[in-house]
Structures are given as structure tokens and as C-alpha cells.
N, C-alpha and C. Protein backbone atom coordinates (compact mmCIF):
# COMPACT_ATOMS: atom_id res chain seq x y z
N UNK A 1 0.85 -1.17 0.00
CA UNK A 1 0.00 0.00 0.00
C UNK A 1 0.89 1.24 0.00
N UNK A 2 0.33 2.63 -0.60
CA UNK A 2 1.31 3.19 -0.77
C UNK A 2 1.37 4.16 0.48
N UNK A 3 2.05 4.74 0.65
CA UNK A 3 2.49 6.07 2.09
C UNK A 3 1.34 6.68 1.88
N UNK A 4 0.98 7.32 0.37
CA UNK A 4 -0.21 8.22 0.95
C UNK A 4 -1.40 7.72 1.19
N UNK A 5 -1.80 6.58 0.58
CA UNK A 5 -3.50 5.88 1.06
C UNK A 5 -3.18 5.05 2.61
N UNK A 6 -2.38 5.21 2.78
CA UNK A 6 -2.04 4.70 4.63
C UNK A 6 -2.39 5.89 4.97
N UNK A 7 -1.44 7.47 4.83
CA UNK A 7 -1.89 8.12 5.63
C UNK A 7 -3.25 8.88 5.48
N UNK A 8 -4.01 8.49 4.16
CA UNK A 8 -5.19 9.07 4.20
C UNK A 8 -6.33 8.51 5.01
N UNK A 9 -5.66 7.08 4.78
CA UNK A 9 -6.40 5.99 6.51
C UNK A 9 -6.66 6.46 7.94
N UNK A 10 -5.17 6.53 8.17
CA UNK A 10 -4.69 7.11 9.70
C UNK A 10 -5.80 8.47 9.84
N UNK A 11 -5.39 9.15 8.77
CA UNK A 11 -6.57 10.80 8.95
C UNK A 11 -7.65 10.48 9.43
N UNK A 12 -8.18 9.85 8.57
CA UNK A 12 -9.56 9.06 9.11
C UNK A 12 -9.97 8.55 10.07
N UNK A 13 -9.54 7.81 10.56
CA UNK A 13 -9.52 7.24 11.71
C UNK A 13 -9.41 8.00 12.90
N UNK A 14 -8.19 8.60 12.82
CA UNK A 14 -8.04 9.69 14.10
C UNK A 14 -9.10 10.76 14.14
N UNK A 15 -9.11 10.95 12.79
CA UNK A 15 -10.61 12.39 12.52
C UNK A 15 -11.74 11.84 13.14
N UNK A 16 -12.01 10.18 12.72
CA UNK A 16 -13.12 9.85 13.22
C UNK A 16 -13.33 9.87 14.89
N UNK A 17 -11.58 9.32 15.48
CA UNK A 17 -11.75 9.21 17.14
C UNK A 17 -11.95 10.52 17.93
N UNK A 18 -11.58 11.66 17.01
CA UNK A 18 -11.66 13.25 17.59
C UNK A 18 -12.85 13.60 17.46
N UNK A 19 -13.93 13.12 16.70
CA UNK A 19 -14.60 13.39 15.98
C UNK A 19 -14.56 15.34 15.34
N UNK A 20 -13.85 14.80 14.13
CA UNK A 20 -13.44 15.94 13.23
C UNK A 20 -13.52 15.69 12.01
N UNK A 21 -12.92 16.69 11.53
CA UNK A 21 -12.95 16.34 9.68
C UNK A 21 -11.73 15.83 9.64
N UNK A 22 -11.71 14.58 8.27
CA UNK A 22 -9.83 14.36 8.01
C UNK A 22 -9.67 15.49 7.49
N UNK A 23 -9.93 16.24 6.74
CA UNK A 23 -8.80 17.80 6.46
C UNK A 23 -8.89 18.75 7.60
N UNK A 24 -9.21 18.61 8.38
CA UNK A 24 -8.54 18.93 9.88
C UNK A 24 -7.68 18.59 10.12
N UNK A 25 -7.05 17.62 10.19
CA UNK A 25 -6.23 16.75 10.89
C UNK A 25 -4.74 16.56 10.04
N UNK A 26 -4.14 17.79 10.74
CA UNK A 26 -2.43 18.19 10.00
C UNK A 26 -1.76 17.10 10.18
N UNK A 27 -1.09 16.33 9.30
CA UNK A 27 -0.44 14.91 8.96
C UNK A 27 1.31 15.32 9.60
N UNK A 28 1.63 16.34 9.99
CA UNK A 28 2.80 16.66 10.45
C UNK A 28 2.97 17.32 11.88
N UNK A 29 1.48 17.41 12.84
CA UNK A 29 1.76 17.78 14.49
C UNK A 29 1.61 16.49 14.75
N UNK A 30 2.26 16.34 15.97
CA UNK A 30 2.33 15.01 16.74
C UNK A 30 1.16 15.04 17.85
N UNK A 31 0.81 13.27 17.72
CA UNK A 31 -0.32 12.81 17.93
C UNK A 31 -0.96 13.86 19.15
N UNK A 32 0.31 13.99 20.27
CA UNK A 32 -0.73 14.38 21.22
C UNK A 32 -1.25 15.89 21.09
N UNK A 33 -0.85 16.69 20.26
CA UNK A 33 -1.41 17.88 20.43
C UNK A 33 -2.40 18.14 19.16
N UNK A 34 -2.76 16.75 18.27
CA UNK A 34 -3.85 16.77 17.54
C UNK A 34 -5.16 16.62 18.20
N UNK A 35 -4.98 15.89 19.83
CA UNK A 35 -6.05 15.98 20.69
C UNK A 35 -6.01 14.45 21.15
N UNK A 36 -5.19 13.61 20.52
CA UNK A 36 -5.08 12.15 20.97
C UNK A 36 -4.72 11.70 22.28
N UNK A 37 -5.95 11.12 23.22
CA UNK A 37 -5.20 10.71 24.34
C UNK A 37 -4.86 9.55 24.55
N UNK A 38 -4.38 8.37 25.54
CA UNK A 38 -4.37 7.28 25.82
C UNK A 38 -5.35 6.44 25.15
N UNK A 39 -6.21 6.62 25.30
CA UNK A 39 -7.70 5.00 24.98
C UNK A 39 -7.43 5.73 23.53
N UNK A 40 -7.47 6.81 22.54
CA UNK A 40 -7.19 7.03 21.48
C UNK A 40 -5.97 6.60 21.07
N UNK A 41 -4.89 6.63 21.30
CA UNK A 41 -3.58 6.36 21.09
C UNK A 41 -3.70 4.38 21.31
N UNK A 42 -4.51 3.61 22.11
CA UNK A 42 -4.65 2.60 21.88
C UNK A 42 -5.37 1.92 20.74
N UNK A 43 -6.54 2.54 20.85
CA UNK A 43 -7.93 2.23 19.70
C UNK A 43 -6.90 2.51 18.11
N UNK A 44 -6.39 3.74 17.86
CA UNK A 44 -4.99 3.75 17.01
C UNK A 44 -4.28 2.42 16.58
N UNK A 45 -3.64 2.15 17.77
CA UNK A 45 -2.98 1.15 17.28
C UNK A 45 -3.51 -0.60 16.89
N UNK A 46 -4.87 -0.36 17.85
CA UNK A 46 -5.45 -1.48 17.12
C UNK A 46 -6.27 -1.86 15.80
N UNK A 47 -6.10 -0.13 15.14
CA UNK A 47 -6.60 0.15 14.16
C UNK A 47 -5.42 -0.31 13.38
N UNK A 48 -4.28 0.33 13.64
CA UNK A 48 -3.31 -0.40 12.59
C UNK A 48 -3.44 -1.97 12.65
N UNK A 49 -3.03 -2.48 13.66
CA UNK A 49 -2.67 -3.89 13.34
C UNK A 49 -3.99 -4.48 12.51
N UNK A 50 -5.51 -4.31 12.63
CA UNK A 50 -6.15 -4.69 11.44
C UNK A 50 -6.35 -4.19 10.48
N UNK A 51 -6.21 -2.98 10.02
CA UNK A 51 -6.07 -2.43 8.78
C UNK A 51 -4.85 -2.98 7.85
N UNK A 52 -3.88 -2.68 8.41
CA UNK A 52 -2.63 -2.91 7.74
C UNK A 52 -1.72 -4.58 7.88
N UNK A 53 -2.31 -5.06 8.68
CA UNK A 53 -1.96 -6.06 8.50
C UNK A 53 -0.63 -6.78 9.43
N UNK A 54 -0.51 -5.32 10.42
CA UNK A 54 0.85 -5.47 11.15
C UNK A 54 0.58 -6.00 12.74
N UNK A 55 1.82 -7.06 12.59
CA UNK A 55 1.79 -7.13 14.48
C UNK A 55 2.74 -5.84 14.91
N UNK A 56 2.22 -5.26 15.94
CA UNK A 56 3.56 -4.10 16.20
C UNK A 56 4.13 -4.64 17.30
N UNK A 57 4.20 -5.42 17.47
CA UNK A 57 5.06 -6.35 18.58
C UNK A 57 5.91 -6.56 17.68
N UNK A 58 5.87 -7.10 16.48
CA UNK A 58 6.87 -8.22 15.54
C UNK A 58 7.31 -6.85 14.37
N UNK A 59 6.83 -5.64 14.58
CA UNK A 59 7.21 -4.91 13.54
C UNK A 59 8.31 -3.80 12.84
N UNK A 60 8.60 -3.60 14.38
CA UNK A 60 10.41 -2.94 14.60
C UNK A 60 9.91 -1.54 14.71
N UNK A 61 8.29 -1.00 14.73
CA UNK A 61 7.91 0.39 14.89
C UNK A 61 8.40 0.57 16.02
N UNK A 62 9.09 1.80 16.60
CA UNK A 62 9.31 2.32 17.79
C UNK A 62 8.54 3.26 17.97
N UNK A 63 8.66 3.87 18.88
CA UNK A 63 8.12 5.02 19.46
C UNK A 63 8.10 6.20 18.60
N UNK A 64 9.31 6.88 18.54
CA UNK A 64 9.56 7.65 17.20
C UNK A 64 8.56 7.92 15.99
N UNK A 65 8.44 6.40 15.78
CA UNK A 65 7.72 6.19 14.48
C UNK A 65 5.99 6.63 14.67
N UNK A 66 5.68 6.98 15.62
CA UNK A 66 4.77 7.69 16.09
C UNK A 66 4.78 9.34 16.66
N UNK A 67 5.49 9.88 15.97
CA UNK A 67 5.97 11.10 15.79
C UNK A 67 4.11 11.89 15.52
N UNK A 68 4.14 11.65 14.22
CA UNK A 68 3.23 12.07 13.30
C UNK A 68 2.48 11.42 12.79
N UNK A 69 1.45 11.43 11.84
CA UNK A 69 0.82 10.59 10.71
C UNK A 69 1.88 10.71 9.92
N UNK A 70 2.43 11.17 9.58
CA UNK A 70 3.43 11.57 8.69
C UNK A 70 4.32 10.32 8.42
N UNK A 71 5.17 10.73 9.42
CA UNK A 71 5.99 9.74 10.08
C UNK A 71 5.35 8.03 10.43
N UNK A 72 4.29 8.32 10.73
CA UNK A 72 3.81 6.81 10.91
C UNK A 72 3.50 6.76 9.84
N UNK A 73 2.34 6.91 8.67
CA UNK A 73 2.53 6.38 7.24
C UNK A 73 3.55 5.78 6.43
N UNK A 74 4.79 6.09 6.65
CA UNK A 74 6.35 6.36 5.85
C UNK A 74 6.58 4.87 6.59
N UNK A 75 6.51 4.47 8.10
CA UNK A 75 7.08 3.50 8.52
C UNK A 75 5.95 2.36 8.29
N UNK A 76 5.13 2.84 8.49
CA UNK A 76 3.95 1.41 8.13
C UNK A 76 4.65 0.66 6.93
N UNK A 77 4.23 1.61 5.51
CA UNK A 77 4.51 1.69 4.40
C UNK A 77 5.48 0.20 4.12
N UNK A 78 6.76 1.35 4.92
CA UNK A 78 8.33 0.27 5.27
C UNK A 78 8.25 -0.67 5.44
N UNK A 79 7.31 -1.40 6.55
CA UNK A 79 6.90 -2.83 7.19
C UNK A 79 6.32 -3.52 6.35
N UNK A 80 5.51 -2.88 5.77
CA UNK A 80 4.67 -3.84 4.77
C UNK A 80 5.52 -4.53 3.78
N UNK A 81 6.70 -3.44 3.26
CA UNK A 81 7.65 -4.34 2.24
C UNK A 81 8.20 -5.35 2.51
N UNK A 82 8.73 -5.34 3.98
CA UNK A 82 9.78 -6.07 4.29
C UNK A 82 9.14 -7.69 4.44
């Protein structure tokens, strides 16, 4: 899948957990000052592992890689190749 239909996912999703618009939702501030808290930042990640197909236990994402949507799109992306 490519970087940008991942991160047009992620928008979504998070837009949906804020309840906002995805063109609200700047793909380059980090998660927490888009309004993401804990039970969001979880519901998140269990959104990835069934969307995308990833264990993030088995996936080498760090912390980091949750910078941004930005930044998390780019690394999803990565995982999927490998």
C-alpha cells in the first residue's frame, strides 16, 4: 500500500476518534497535540494492526515512528515491504 492511502487511513480514523474532519487533521503535528489521548492512542494502534496487517510487537515500529501521521505512514509503508 502506498504512504499516501495509509496516511489518508490514519486521517480518518483519528478524525473519526476526535470526531473531526480528516482535512482537519495536519499529517505533520504530533499525535498528542492533535487531541489524541491514551484510549485514542490505543484504539490507534489497534486500528493499525487490522487495517494494515501489522503485528507491532513483531514490527520494529518504535516510538519515534509515532511522531506524526506523517511519520507513521512512511514506517507502516516500510513494514509492509519487508
Amino acid at each position: 500500500m502506498k504512504t499516501d492511502d495509509i496516511l489518508l487511513e490514519l486521517k480518518s480514523h483519528v478524525a473519526f476518534l476526535l470526531g473531526a474532519e480528516p482535512e482537519g487533521i495536519a499529517p505533520d503535528q504530533p499525535l498528542h497535540l492533535l487531541g489524541l489521548d491514551s484510549m485514542g492512542f490505543v484504539d490507534l494502534l489497534v486500528f493499525i494492526e487490522k487495517q494494515f496487517g501489522l503485528s507491532l510487537m513483531n514490527s520494529g515500529l518504535s516510538q519515534d515512528d509515532f511522531a506524526s501521521l506523517s511519520v507513521l505512514a512512511e514506517r507502516i509503508a516500510g513494514a509492509q515491504r519487508q
